[in-house]
N, C-alpha and C. Protein backbone atom coordinates (compact mmCIF):
# COMPACT_ATOMS: atom_id res chain seq x y z
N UNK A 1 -17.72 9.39 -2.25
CA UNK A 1 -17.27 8.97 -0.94
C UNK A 1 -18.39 8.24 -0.23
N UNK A 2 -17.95 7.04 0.46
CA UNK A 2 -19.16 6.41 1.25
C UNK A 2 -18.73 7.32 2.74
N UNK A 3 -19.44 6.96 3.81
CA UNK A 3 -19.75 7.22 5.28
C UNK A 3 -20.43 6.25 5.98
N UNK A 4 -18.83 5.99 6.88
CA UNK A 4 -19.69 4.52 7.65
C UNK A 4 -18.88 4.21 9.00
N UNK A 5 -19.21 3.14 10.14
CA UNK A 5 -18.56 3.29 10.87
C UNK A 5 -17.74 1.88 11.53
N UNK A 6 -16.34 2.56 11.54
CA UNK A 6 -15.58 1.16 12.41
C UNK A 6 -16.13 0.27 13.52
N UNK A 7 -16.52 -0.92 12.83
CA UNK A 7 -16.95 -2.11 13.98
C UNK A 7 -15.82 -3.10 14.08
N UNK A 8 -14.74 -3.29 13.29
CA UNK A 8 -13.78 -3.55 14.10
C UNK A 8 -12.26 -4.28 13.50
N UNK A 9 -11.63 -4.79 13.49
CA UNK A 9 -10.12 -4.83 13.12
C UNK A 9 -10.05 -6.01 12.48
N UNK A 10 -9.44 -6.82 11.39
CA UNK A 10 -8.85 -7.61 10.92
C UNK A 10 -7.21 -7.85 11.09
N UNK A 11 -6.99 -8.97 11.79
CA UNK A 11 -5.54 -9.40 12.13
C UNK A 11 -4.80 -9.99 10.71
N UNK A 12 -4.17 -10.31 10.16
CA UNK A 12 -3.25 -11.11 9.07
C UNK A 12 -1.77 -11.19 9.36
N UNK A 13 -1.57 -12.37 9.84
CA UNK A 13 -0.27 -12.43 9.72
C UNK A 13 0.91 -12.95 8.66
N UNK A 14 0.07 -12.63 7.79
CA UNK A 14 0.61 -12.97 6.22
C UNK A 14 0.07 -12.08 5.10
N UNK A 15 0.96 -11.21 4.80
CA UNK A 15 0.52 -10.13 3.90
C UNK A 15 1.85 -10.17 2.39
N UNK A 16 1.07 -9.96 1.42
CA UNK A 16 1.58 -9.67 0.12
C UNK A 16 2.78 -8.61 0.24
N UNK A 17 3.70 -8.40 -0.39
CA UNK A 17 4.52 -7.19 -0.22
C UNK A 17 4.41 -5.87 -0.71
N UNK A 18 3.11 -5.66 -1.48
CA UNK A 18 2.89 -4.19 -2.03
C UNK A 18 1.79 -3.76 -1.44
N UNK A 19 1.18 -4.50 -0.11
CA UNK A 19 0.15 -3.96 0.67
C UNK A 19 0.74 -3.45 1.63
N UNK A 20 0.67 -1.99 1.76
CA UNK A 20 1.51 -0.93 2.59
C UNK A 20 1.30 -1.00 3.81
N UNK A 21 2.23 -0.16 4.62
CA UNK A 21 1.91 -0.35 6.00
C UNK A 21 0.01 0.22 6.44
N UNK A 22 -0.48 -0.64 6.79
CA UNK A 22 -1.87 0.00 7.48
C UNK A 22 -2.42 -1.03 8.44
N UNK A 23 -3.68 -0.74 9.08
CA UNK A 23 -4.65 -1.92 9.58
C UNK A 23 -5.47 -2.33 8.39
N UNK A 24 -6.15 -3.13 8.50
CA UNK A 24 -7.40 -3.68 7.65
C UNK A 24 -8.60 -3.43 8.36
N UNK A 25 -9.25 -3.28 8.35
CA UNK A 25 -11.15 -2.88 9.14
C UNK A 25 -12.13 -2.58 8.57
N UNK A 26 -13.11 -3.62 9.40
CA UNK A 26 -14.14 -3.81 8.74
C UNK A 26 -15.09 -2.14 9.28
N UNK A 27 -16.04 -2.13 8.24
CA UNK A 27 -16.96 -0.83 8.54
C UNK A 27 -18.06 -0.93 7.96
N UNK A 28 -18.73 -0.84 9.19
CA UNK A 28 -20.56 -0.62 8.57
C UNK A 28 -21.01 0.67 7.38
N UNK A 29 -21.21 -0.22 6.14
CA UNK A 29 -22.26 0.96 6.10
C UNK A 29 -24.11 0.45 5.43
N UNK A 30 -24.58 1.76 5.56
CA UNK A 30 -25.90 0.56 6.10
C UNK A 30 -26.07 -0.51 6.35
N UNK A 31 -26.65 -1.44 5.88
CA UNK A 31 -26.73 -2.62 5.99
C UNK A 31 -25.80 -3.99 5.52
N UNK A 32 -24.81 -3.17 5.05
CA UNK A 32 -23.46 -3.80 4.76
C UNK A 32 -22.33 -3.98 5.64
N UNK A 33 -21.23 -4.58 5.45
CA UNK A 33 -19.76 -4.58 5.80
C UNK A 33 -19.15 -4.40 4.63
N UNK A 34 -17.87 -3.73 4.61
CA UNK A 34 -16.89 -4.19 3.96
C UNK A 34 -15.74 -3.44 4.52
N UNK A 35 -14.71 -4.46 4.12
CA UNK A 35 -12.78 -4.18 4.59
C UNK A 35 -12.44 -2.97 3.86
N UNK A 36 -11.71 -2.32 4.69
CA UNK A 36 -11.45 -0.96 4.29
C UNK A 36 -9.94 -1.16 4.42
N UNK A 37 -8.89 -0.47 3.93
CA UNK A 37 -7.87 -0.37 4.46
C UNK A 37 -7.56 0.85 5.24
N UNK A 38 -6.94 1.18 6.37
CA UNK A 38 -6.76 2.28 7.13
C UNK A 38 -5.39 2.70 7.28
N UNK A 39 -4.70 3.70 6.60
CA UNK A 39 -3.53 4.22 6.89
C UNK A 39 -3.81 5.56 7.78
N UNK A 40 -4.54 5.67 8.29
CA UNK A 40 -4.69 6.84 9.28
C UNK A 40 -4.75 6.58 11.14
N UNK A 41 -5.02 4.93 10.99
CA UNK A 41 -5.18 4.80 12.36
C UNK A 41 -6.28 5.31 13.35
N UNK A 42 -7.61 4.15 12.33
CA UNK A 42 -8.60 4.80 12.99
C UNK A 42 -9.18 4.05 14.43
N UNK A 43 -9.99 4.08 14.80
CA UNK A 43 -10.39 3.25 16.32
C UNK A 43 -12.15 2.50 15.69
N UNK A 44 -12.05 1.60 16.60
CA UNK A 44 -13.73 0.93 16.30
C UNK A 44 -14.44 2.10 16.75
N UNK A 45 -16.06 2.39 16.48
CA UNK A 45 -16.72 3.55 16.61
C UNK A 45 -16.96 4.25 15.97
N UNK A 46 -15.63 4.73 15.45
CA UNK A 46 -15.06 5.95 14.90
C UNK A 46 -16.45 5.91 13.26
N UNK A 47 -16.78 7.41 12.98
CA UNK A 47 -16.91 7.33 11.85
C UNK A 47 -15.88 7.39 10.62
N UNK A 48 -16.14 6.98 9.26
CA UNK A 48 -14.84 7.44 8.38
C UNK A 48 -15.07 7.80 7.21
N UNK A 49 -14.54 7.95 6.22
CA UNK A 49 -15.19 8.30 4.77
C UNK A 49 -14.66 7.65 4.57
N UNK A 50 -14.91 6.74 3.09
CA UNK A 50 -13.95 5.71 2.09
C UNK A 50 -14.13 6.21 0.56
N UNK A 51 -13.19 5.84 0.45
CA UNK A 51 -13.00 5.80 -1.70
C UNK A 51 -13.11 4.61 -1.41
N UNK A 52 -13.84 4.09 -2.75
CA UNK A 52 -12.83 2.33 -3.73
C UNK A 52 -12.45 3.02 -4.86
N UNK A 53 -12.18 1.94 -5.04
CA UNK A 53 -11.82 1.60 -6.47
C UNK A 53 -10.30 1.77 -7.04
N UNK A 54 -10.18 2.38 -8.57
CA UNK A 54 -8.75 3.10 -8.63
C UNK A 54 -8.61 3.87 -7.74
N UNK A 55 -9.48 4.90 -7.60
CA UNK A 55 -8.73 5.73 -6.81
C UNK A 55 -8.16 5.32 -5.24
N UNK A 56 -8.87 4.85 -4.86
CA UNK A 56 -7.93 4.01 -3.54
C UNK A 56 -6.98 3.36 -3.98
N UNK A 57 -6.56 2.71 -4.91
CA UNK A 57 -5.13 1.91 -5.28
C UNK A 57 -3.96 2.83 -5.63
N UNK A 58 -4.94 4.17 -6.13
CA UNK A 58 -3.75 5.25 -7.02
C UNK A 58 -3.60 6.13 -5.73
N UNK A 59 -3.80 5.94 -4.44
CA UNK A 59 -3.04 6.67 -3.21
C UNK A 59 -1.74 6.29 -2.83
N UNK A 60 -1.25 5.54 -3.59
CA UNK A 60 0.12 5.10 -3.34
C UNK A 60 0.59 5.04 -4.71
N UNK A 61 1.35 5.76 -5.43
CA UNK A 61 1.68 5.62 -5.84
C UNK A 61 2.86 5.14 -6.87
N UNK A 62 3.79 4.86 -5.80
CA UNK A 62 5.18 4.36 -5.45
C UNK A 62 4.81 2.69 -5.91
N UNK A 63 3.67 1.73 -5.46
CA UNK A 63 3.57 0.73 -5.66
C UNK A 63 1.99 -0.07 -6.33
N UNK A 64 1.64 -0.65 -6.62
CA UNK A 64 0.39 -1.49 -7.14
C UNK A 64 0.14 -2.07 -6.13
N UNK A 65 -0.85 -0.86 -5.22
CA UNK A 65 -1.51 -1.10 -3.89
C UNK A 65 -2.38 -2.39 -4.30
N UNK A 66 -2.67 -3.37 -4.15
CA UNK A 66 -3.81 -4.03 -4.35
C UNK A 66 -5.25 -3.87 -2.95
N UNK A 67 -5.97 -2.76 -3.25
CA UNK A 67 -6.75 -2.02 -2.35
C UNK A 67 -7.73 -1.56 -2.91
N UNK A 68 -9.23 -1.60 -2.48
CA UNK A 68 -10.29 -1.83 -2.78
C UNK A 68 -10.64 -0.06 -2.48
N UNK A 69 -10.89 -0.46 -1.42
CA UNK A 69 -11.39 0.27 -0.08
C UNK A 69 -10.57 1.26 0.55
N UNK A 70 -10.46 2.50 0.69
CA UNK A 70 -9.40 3.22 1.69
C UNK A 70 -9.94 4.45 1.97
N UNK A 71 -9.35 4.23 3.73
CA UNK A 71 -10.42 5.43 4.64
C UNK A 71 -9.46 6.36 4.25
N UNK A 72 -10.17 7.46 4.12
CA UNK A 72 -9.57 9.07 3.50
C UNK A 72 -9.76 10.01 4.45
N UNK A 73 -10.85 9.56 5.75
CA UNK A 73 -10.97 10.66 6.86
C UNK A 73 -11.67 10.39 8.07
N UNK A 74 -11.88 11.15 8.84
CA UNK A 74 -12.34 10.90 10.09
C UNK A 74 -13.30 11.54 10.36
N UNK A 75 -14.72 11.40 10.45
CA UNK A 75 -15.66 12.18 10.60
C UNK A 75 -15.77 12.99 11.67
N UNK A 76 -15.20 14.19 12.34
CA UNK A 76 -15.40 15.19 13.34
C UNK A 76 -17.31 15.37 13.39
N UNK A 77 -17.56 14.92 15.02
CA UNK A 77 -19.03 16.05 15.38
C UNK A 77 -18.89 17.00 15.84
N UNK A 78 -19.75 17.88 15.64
CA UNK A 78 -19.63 19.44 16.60
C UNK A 78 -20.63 18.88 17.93
């Protein structure tokens, strides 16, 4: 799992048909970016955890997610 945080939203108003309902968002981690997909509905700020790879594509299994990246959680602070 990576750990990183929402800096902010990607719009598309043209999407493939086996890319499921979500946002797209970008997220820091260290000194990187990369597009995450978000079916949880996260906010900029927010921390998140991500999978890639298969296993982010094999969260849907119903269709051939074409998905890299997918936030799996929401980092709670105490």
């Amino acid at each position: 799992m990576i750990r990183g945080t929402v800096t902010g939203r990607l719009w598309s108003s043209k999407r493939i048909e086996t890319l499921p309902n979500g946002a797209l968002l970008e997220v820091k981690v260290g000194s990187s970016t990369l597009v995450a997909f978000d079916p949880l509905g996260c906010a900029e700020g927010e921390e998140v955890l991500i999978t890639q790879g298969s296993v982010a594509a094999s969260y849907f299994p119903e269709i051939k997610a074409p998905i890299d990246a997918l936030i799996i959680g929401s980092v709670d602070e105490n």
